[in-house]
C-alpha atoms as a PDB file:
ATOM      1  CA  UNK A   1      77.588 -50.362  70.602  1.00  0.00           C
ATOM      2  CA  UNK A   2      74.228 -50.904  68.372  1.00  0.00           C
ATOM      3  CA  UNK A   3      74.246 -49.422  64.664  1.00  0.00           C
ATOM      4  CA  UNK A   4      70.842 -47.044  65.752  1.00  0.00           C
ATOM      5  CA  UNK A   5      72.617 -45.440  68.819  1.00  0.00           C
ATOM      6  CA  UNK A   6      70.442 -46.129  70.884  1.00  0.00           C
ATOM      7  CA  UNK A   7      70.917 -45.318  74.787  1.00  0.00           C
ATOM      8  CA  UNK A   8      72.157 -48.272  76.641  1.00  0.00           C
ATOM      9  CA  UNK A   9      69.509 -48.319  79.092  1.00  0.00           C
ATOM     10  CA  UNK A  10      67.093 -48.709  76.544  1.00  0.00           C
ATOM     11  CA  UNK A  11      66.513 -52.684  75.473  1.00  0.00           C
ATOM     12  CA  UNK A  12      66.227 -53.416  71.770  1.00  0.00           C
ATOM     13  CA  UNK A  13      63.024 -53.618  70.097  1.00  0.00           C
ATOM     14  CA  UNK A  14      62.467 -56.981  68.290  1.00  0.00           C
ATOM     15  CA  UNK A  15      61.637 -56.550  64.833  1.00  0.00           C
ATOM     16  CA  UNK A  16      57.875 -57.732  64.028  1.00  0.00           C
ATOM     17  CA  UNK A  17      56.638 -59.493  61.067  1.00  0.00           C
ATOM     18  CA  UNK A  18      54.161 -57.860  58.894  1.00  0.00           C
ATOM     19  CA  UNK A  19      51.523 -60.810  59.463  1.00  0.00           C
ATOM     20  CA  UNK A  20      52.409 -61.034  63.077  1.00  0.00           C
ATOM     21  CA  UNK A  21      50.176 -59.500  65.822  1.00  0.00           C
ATOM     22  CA  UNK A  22      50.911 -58.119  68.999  1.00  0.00           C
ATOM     23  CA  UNK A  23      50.884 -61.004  71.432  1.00  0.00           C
ATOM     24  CA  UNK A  24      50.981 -60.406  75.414  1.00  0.00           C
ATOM     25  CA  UNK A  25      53.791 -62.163  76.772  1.00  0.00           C
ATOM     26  CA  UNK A  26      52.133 -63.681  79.867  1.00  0.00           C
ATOM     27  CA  UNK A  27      49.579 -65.032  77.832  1.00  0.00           C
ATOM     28  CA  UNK A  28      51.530 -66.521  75.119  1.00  0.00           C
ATOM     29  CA  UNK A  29      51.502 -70.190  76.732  1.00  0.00           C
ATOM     30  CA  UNK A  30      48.124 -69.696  77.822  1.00  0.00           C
ATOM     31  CA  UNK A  31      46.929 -69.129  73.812  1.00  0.00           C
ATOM     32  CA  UNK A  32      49.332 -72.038  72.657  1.00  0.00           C
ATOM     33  CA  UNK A  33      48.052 -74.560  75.212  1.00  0.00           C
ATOM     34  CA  UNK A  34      44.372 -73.785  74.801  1.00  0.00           C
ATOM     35  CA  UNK A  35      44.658 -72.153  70.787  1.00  0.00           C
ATOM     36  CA  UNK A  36      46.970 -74.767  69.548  1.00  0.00           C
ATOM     37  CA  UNK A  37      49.229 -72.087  68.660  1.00  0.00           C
ATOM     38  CA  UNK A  38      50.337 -68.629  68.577  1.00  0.00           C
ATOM     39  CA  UNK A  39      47.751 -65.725  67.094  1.00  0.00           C
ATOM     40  CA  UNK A  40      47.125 -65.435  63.892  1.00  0.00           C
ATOM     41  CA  UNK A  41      45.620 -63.129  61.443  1.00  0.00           C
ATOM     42  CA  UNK A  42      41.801 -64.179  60.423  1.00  0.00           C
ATOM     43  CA  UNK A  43      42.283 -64.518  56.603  1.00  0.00           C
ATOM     44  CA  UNK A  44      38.469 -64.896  55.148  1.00  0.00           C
ATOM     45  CA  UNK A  45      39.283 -66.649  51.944  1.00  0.00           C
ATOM     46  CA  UNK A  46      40.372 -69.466  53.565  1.00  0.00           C
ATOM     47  CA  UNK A  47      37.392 -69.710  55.424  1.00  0.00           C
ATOM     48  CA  UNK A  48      34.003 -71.691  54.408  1.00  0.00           C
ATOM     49  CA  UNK A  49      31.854 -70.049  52.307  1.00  0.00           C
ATOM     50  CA  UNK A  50      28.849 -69.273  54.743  1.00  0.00           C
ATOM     51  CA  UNK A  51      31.359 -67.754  56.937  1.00  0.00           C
ATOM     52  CA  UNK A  52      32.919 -65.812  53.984  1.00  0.00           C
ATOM     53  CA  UNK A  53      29.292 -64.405  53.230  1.00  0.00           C
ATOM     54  CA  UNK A  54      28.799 -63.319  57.379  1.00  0.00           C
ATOM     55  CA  UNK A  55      32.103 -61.640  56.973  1.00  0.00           C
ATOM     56  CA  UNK A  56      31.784 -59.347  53.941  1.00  0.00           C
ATOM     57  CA  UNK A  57      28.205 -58.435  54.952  1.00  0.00           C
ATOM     58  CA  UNK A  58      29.463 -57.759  58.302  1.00  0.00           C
ATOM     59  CA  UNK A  59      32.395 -55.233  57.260  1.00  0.00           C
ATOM     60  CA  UNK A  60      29.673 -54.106  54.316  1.00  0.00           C
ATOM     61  CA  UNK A  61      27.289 -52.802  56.922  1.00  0.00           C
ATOM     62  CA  UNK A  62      30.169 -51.298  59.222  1.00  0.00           C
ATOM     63  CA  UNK A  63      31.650 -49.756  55.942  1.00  0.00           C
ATOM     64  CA  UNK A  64      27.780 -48.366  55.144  1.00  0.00           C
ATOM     65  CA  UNK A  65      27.114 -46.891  58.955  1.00  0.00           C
ATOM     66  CA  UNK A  66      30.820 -45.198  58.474  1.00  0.00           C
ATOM     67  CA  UNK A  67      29.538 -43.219  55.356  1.00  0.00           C
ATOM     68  CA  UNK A  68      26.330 -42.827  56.793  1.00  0.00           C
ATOM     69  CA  UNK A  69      27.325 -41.433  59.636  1.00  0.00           C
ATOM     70  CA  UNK A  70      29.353 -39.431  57.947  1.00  0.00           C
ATOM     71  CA  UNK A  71      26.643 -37.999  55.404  1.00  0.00           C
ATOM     72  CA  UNK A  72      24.210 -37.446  58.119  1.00  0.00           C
ATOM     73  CA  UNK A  73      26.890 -34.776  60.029  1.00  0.00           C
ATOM     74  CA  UNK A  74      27.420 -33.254  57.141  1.00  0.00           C
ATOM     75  CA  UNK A  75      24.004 -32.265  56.244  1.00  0.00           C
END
């Protein structure tokens, strides 16, 4: 019987990596065939530095409209 009790019906969840995103099963060979490999997390300081820049300015401004918004409905 498992440790969590868990009814037998019931299949056991597969435990997920931090780093790891959810993947859809039936397109897992599609992403690996045409992606090279399986999903992963977009980690900007890797990246080039123009495409660092686009990518701070573009969470920056989504950050800004957030608060904005957020001011504005207040008032």
């Amino acid at each position: 019987m498992n440790e969590r009790h868990i009814h037998e019906s019931l299949e056991n969840r597969r435990h997920v990596e931090k780093n790891e995103g959810y993947q859809d099963p039936q397109l897992t060979s599609i992403q690996q065939a045409e992606g090279g490999g399986p999903i992963k997390k977009v980690n900007l300081t890797d990246m080039p530095l123009p495409l660092r820049i686009f990518g701070y300015t573009v969470k920056t401004i989504l950050i800004l409209m957030v608060v904005g918004t957020i001011i504005v409905s207040l008032k």
